[in-house]
Protein backbone atom coordinates (compact mmCIF):
# COMPACT_ATOMS: atom_id res chain seq x y z
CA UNK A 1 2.19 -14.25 -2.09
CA UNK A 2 3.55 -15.04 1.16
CA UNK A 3 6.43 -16.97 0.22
CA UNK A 4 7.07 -13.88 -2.45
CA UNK A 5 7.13 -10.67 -0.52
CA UNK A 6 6.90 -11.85 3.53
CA UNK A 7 9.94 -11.89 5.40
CA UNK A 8 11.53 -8.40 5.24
CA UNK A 9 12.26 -8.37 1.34
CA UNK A 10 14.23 -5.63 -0.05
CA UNK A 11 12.23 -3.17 -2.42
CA UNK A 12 12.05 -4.04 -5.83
CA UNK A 13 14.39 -2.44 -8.62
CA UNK A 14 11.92 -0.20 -10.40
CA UNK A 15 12.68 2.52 -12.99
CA UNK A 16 9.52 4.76 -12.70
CA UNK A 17 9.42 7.70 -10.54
CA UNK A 18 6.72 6.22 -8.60
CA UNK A 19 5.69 3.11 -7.74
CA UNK A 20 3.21 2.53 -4.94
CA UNK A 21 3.76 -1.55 -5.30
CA UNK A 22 7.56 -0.77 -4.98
CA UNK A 23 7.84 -1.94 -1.40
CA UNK A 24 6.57 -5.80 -0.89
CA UNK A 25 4.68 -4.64 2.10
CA UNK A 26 2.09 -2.96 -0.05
CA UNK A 27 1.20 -5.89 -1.80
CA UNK A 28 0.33 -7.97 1.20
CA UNK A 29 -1.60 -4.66 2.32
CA UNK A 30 -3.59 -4.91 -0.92
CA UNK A 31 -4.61 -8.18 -0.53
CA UNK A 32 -5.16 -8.21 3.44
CA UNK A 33 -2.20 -11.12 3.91
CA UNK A 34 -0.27 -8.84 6.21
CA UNK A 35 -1.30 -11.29 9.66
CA UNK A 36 -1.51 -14.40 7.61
CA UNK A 37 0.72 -17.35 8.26
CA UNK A 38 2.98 -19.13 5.56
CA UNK A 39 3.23 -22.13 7.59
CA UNK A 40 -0.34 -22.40 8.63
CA UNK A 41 -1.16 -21.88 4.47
CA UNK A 42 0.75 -24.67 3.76
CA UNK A 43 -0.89 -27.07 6.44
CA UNK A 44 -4.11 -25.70 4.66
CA UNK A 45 -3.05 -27.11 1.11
CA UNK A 46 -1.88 -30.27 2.68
């Protein structure tokens, strides 16, 4: 997830009106990433 939508990723393309997952932000929000570490992930699969 980190890899995905960390890092100051531009909005996604999305046709509907409204779309609160729009903005990657939100979807680290949602899954309580947003002060996790890539690098220290990575070191944790290793």
């Amino acid at each position: 997830m980190l890899s995905i939508y960390a890092y100051d990723r531009a909005p996604l393309a999305r046709s509907d009106s409204y779309c609160h997952f729009r903005f990657p932000q939100k979807f680290l929000e949602q899954f309580d990433l947003t002060q996790s570490s890539y690098s220290w992930s990575i070191v944790g699969l290793v």
